[in-house]
Each structure stands twice: as C-alpha cells, then as structure tokens.
PDB file of N, CA and C in Angstrom:
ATOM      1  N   UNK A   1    -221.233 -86.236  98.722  1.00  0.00           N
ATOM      2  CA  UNK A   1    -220.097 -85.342  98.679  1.00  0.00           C
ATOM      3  C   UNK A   1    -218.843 -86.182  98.395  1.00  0.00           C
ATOM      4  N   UNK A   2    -217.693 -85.625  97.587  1.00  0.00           N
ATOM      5  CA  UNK A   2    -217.147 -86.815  97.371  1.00  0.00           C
ATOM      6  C   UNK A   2    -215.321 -85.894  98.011  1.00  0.00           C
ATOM      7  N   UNK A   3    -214.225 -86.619  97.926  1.00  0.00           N
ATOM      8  CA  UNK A   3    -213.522 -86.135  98.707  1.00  0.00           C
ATOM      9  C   UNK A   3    -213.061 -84.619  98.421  1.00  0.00           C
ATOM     10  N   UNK A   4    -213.066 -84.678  96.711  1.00  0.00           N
ATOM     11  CA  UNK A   4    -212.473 -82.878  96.900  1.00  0.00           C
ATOM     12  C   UNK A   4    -213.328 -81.835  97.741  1.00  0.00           C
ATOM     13  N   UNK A   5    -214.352 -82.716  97.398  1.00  0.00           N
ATOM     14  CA  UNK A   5    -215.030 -81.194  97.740  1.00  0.00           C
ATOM     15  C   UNK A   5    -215.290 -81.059  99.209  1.00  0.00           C
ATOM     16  N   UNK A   6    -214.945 -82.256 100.320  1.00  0.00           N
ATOM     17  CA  UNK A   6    -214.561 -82.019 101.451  1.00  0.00           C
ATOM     18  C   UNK A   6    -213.123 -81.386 101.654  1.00  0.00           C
ATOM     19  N   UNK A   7    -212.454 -82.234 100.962  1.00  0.00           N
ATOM     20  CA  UNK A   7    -211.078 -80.983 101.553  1.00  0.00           C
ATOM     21  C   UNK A   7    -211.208 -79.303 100.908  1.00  0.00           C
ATOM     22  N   UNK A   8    -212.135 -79.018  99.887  1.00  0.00           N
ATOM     23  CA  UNK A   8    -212.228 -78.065  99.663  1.00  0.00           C
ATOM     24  C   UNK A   8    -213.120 -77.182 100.781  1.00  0.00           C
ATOM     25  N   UNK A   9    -213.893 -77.622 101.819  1.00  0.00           N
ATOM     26  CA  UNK A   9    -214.736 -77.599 103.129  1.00  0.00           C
ATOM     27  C   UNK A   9    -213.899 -77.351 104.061  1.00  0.00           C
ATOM     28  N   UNK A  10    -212.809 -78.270 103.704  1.00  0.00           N
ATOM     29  CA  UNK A  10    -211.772 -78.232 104.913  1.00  0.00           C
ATOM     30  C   UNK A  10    -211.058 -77.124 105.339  1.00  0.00           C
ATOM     31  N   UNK A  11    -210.032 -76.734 103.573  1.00  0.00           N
ATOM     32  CA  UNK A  11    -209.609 -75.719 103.325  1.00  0.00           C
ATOM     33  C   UNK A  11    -210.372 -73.954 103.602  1.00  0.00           C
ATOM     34  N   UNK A  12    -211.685 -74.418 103.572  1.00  0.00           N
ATOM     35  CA  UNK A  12    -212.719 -73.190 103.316  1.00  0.00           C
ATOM     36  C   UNK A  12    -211.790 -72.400 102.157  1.00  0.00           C
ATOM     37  N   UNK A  13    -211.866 -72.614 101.128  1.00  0.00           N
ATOM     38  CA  UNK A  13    -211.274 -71.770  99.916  1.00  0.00           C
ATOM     39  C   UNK A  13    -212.584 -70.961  99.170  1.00  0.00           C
ATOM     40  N   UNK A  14    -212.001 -69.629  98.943  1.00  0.00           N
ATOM     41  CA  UNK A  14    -212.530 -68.409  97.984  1.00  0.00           C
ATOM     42  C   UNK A  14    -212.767 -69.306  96.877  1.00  0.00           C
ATOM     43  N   UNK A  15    -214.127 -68.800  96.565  1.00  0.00           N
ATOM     44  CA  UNK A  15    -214.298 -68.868  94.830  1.00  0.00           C
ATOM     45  C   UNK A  15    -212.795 -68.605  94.182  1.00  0.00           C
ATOM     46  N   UNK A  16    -212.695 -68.289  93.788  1.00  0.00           N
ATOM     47  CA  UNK A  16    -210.853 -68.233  92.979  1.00  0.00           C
ATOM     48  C   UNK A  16    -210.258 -68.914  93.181  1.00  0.00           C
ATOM     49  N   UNK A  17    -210.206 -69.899  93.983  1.00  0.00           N
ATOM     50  CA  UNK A  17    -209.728 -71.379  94.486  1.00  0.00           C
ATOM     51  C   UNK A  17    -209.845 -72.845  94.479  1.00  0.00           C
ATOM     52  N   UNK A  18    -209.690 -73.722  93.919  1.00  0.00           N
ATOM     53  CA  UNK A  18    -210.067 -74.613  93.332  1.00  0.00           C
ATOM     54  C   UNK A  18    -209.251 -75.676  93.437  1.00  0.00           C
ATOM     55  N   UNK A  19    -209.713 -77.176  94.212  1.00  0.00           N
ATOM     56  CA  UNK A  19    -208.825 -77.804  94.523  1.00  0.00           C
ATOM     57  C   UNK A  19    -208.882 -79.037  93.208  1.00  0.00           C
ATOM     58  N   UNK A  20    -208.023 -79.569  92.640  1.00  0.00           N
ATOM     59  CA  UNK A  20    -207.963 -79.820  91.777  1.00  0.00           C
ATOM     60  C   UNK A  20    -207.855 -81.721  91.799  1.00  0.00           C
ATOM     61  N   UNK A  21    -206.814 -81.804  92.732  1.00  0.00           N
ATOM     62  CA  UNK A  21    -206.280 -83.766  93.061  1.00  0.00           C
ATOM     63  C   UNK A  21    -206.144 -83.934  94.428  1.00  0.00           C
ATOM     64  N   UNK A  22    -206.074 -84.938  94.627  1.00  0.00           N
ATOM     65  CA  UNK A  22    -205.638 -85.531  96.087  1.00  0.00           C
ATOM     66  C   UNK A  22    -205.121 -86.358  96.011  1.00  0.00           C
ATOM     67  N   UNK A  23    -203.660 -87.026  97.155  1.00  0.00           N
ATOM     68  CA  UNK A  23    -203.189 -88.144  97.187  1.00  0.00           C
ATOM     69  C   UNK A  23    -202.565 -88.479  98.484  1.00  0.00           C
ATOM     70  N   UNK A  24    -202.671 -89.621  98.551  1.00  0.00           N
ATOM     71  CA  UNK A  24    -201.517 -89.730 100.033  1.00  0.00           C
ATOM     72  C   UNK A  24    -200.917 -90.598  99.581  1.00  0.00           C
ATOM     73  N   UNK A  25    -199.827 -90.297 100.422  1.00  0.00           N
ATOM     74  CA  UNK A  25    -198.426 -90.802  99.648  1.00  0.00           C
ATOM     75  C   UNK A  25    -197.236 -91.041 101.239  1.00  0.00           C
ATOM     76  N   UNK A  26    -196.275 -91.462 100.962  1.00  0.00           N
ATOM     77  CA  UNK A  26    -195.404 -91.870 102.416  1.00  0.00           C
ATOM     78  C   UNK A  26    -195.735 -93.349 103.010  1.00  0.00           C
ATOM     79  N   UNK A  27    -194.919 -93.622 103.997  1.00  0.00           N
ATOM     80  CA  UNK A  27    -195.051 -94.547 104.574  1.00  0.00           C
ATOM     81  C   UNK A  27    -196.527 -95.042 104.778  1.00  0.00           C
ATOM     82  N   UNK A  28    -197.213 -95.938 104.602  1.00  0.00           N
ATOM     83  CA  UNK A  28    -198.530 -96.469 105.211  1.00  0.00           C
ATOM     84  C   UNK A  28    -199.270 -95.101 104.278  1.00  0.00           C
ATOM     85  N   UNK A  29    -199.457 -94.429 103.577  1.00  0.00           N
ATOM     86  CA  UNK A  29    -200.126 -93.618 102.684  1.00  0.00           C
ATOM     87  C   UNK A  29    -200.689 -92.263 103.943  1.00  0.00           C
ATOM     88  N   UNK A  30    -199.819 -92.228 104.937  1.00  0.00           N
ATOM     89  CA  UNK A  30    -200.037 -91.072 105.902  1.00  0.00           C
ATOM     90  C   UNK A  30    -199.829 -89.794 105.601  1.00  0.00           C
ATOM     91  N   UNK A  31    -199.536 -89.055 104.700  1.00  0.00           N
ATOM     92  CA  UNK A  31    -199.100 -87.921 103.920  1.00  0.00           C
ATOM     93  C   UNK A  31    -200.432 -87.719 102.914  1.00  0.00           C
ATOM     94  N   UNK A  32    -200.960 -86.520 103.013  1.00  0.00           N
ATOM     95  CA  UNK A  32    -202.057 -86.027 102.406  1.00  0.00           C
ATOM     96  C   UNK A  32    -201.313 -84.933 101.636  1.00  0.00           C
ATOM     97  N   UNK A  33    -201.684 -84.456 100.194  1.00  0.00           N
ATOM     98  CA  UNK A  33    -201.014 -83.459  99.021  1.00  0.00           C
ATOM     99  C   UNK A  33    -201.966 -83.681  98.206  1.00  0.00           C
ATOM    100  N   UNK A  34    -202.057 -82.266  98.291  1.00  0.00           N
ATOM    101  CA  UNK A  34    -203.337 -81.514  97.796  1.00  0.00           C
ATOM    102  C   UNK A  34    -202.964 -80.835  96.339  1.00  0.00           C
ATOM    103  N   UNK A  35    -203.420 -80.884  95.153  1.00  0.00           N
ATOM    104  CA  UNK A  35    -203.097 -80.009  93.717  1.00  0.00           C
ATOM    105  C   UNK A  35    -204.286 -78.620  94.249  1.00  0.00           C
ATOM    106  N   UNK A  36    -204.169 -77.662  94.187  1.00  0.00           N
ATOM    107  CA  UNK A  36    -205.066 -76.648  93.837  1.00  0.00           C
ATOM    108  C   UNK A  36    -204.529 -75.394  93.318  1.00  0.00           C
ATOM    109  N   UNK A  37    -205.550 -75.000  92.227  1.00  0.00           N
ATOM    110  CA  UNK A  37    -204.798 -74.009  91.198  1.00  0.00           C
ATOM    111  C   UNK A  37    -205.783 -72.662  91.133  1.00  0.00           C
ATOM    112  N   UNK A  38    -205.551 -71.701  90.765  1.00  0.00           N
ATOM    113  CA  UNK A  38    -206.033 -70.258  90.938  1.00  0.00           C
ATOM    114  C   UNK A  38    -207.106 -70.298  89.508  1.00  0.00           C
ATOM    115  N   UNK A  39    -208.447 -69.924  89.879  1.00  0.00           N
ATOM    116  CA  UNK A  39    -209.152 -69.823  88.571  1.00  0.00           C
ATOM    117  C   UNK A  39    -209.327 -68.983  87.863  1.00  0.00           C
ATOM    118  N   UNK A  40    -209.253 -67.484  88.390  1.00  0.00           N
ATOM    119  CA  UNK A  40    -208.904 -66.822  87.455  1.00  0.00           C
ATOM    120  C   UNK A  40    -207.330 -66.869  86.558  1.00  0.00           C
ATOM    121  N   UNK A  41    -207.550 -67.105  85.143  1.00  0.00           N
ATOM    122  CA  UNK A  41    -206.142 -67.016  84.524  1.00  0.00           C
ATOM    123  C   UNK A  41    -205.428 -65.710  84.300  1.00  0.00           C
ATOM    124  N   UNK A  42    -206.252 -64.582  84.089  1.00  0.00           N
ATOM    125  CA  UNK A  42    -205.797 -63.230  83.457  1.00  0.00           C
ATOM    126  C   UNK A  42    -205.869 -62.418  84.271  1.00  0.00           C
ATOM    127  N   UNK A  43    -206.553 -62.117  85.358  1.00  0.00           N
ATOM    128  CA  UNK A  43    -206.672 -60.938  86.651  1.00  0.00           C
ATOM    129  C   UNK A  43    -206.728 -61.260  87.963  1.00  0.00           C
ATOM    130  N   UNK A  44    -206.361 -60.308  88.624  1.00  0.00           N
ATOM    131  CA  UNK A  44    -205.549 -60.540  90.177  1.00  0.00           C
ATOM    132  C   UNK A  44    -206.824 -59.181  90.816  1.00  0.00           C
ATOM    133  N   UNK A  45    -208.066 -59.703  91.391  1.00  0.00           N
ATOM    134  CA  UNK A  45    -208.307 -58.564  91.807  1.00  0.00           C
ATOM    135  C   UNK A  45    -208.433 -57.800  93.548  1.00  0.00           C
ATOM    136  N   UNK A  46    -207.810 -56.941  93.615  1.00  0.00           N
ATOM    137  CA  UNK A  46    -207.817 -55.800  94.757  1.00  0.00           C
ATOM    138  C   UNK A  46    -208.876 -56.270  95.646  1.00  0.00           C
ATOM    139  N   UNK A  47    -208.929 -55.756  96.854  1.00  0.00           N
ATOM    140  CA  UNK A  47    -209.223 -56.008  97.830  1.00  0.00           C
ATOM    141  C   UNK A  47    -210.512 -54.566  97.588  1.00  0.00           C
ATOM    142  N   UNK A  48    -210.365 -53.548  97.041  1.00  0.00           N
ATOM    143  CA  UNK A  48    -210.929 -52.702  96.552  1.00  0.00           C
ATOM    144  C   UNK A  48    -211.418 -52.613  95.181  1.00  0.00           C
ATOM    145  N   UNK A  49    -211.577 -53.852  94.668  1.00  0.00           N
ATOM    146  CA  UNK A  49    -211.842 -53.755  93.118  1.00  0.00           C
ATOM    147  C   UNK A  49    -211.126 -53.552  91.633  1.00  0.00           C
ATOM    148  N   UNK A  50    -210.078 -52.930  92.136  1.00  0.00           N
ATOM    149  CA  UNK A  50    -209.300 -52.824  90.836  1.00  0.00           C
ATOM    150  C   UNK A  50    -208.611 -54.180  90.699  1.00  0.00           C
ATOM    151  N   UNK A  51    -208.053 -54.165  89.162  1.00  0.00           N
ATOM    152  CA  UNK A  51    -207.496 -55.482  88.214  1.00  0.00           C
ATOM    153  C   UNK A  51    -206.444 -55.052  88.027  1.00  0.00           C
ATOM    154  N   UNK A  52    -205.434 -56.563  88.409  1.00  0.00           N
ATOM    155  CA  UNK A  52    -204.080 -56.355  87.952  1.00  0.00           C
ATOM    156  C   UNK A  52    -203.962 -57.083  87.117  1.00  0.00           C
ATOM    157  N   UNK A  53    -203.703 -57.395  85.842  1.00  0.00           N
ATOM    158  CA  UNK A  53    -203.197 -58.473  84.722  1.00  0.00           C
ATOM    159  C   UNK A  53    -201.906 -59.103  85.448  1.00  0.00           C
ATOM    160  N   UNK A  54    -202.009 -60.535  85.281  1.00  0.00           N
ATOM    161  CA  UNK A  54    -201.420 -61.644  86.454  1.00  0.00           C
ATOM    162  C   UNK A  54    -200.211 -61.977  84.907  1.00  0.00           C
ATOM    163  N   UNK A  55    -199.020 -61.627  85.522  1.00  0.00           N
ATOM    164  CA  UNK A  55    -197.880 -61.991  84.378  1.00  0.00           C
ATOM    165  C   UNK A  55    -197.440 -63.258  84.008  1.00  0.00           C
ATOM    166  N   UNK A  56    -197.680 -63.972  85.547  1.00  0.00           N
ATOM    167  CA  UNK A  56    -196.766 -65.517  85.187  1.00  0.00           C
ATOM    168  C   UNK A  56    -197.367 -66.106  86.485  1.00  0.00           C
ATOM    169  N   UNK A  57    -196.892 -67.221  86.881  1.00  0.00           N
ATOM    170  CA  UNK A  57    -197.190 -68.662  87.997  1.00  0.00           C
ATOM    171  C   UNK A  57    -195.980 -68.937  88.128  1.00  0.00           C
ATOM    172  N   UNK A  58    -195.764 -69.312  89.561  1.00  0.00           N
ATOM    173  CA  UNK A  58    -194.750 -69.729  90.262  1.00  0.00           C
ATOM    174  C   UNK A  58    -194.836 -70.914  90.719  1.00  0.00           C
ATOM    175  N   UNK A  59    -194.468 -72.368  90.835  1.00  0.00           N
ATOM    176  CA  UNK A  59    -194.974 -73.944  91.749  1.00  0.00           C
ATOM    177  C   UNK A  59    -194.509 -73.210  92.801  1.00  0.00           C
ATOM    178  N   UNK A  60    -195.390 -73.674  93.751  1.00  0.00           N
ATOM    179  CA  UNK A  60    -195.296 -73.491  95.128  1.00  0.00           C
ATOM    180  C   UNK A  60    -195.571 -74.743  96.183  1.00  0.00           C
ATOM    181  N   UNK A  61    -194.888 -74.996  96.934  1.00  0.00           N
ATOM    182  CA  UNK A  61    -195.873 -76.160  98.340  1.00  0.00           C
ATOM    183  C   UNK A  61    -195.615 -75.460  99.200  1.00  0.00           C
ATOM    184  N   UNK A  62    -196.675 -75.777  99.841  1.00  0.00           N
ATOM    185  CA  UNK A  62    -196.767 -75.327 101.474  1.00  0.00           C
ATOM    186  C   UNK A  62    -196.953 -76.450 102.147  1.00  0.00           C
ATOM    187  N   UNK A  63    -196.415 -75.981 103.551  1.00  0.00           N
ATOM    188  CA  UNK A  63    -196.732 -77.011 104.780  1.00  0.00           C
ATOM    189  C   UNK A  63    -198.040 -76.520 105.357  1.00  0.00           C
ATOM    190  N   UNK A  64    -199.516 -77.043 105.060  1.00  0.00           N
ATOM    191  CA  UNK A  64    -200.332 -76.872 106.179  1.00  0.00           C
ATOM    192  C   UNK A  64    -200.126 -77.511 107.481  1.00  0.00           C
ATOM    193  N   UNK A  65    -201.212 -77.127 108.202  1.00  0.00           N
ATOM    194  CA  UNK A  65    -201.809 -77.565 109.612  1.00  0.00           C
ATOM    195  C   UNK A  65    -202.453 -79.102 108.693  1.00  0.00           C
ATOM    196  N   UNK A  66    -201.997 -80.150 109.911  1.00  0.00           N
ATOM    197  CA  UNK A  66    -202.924 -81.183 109.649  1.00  0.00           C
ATOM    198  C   UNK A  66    -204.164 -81.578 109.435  1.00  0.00           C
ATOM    199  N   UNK A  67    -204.556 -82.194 108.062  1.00  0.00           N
ATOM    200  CA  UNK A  67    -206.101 -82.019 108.642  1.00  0.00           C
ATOM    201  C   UNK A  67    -206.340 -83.649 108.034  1.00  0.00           C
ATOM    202  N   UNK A  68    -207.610 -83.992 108.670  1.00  0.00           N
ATOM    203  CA  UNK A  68    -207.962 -85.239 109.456  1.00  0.00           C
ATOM    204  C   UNK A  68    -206.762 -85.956 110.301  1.00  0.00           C
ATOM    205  N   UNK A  69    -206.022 -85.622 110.456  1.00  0.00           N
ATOM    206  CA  UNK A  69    -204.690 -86.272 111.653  1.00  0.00           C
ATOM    207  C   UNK A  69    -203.435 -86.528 111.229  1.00  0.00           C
ATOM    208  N   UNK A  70    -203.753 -85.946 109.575  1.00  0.00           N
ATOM    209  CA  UNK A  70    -202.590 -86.625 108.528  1.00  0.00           C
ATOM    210  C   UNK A  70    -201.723 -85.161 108.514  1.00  0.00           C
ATOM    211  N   UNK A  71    -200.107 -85.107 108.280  1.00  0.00           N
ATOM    212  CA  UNK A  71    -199.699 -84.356 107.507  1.00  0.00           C
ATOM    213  C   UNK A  71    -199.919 -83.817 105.960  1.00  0.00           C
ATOM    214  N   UNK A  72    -199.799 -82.444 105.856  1.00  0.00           N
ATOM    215  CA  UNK A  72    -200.849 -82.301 104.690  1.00  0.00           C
ATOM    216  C   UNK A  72    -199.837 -80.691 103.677  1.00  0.00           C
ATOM    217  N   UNK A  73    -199.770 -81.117 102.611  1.00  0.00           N
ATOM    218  CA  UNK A  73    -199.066 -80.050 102.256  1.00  0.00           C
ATOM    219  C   UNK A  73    -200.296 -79.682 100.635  1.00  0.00           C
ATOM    220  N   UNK A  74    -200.016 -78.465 100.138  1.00  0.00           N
ATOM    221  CA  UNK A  74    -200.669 -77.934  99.728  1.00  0.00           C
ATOM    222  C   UNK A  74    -199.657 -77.768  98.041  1.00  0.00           C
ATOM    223  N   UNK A  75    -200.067 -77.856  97.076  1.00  0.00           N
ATOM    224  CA  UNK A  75    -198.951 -77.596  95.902  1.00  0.00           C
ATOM    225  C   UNK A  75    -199.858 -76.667  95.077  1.00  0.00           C
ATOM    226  N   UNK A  76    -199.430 -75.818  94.316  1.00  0.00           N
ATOM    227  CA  UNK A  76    -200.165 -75.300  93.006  1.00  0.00           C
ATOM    228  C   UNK A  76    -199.007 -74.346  92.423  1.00  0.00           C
ATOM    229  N   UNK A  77    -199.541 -73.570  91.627  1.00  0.00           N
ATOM    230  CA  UNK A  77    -199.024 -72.638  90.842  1.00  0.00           C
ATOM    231  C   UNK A  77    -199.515 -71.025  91.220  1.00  0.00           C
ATOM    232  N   UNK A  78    -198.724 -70.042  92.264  1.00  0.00           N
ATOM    233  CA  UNK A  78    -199.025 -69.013  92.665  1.00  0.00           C
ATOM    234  C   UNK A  78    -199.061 -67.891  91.667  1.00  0.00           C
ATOM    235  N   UNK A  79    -200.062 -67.053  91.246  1.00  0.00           N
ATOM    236  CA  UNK A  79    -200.183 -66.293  89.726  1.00  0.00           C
ATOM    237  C   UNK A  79    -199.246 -64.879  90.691  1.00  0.00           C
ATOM    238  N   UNK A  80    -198.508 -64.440  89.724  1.00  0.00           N
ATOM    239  CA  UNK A  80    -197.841 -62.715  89.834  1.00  0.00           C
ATOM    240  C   UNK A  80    -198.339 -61.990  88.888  1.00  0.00           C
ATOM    241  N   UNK A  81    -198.191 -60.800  89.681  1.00  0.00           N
ATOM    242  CA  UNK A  81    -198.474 -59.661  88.846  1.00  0.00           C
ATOM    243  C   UNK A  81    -198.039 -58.248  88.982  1.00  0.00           C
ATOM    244  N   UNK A  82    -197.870 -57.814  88.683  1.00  0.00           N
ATOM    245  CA  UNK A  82    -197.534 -56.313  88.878  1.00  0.00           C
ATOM    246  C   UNK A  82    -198.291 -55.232  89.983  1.00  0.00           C
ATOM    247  N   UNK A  83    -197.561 -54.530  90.195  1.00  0.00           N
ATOM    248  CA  UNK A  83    -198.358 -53.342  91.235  1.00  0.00           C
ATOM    249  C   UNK A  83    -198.540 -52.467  90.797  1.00  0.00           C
ATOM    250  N   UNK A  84    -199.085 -51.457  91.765  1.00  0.00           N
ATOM    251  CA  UNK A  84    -199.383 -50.083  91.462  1.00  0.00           C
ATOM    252  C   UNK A  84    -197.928 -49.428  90.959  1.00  0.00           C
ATOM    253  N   UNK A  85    -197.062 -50.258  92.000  1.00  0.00           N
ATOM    254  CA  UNK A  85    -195.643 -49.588  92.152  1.00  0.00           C
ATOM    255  C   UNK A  85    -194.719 -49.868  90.840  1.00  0.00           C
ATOM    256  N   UNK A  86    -195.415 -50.953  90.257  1.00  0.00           N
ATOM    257  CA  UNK A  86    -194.683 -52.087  89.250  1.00  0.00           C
ATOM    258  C   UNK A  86    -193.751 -52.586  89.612  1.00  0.00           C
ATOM    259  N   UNK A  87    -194.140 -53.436  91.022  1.00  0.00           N
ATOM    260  CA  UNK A  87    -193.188 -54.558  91.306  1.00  0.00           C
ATOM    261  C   UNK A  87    -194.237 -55.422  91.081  1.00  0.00           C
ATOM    262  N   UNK A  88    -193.622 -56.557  91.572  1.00  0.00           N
ATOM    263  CA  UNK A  88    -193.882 -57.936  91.314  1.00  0.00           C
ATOM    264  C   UNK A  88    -194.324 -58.751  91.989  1.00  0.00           C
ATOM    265  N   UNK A  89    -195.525 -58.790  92.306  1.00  0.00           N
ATOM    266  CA  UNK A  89    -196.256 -59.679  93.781  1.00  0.00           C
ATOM    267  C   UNK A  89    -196.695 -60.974  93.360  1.00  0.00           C
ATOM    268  N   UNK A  90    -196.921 -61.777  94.445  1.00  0.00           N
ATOM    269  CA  UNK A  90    -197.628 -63.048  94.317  1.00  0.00           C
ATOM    270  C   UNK A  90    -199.077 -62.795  95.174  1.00  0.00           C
ATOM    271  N   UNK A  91    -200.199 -63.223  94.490  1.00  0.00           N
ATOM    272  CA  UNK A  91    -201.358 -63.702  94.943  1.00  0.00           C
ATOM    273  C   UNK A  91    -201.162 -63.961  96.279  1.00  0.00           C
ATOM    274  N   UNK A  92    -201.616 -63.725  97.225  1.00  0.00           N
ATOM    275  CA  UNK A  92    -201.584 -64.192  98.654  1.00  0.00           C
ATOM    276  C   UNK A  92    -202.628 -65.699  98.902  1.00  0.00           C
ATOM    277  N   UNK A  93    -202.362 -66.518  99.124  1.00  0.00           N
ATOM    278  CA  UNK A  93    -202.758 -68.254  98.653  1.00  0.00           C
ATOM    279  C   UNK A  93    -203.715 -68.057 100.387  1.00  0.00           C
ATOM    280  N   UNK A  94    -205.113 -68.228 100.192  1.00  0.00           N
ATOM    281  CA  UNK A  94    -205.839 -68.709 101.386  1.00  0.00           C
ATOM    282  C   UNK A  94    -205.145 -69.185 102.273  1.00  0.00           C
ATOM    283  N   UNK A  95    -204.350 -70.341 102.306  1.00  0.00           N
ATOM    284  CA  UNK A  95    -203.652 -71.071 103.372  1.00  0.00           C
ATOM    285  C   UNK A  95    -202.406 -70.612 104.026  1.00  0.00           C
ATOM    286  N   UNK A  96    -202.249 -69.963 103.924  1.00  0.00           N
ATOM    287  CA  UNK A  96    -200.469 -69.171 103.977  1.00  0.00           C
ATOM    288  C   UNK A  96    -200.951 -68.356 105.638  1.00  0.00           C
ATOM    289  N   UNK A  97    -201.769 -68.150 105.594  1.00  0.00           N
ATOM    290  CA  UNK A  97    -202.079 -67.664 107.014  1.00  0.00           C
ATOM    291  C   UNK A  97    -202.163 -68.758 108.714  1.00  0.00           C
ATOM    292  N   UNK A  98    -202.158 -69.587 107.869  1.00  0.00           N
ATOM    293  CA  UNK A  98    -201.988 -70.995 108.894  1.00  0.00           C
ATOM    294  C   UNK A  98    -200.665 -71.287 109.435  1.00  0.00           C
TER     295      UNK A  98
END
C-alpha cells in the first residue's frame, strides 16, 4: 500500500473522491497537505439520483482534524452547480463535516 492510498483510508473518501499528492511542509516537515480533486468533471449527482451539470470549481483548503499526529489541511478544487432553484451550490467535500 503506498501512502495515497492510506491517507485515502484515512480520509475514508467516496468513489468521486480522489486524493491526488501529498506533502509536508513547515518547520521539521510537521504539516501534512493533501491535493484531492472531484472525479466526476460534468455531473453533480443527488442524493436521490438526479444530475446537475457542475458549472465551474472553486480552490478551496480546509483545516482537518489531525491525522497521524500531524496538522493536516486538505486543498482541491470544489465543483458548482446549479439547483433546482437555479442557485449556485458547491459540492459538499467528504471532510467538511469534521
């Protein structure tokens, strides 16, 4: 097993999720930053099945919860898309619940 695919273990990420780089970085290389990017490019789908066509990507970081003991932040590109309502949502990112 090699490291992505433990922090991808770590993360427990959805198929649609995909961790991409790793690095540590900071003092003594104690800072863990994570690349992971959304795999679907063209659809956003419902919790019920329906498809939203995803308009654009936003960079995003997040602050996770530490994991192996390190501070650990999370970067990618969050896909939007339109609603029922035709506003403008972002993908809700696995980790955002932490």
């Amino acid at each position: 097993m090699n490291s992505i695919e433990l922090i991808r273990l770590a993360l427990d990420l959805p198929n649609n999720w995909e961790v991409m780089a790793i690095k540590f970085s900071g003092e003594d290389s104690q800072t863990l930053h994570i690349s992971a990017c959304y795999t679907r490019k063209n659809t956003f789908v419902y919790e019920n099945g329906s498809e939203a066509e995803i308009n654009s990507f936003i960079d995003r970081s997040f602050r996770y919860k530490s994991l192996f003991q390190l501070p650990c932040y999370i970067h990618c590109s969050v896909p939007q898309f339109r609603d029922e309502n035709n506003k403008i949502r972002q993908v809700k990112t696995p980790w955002s619940h932490h």
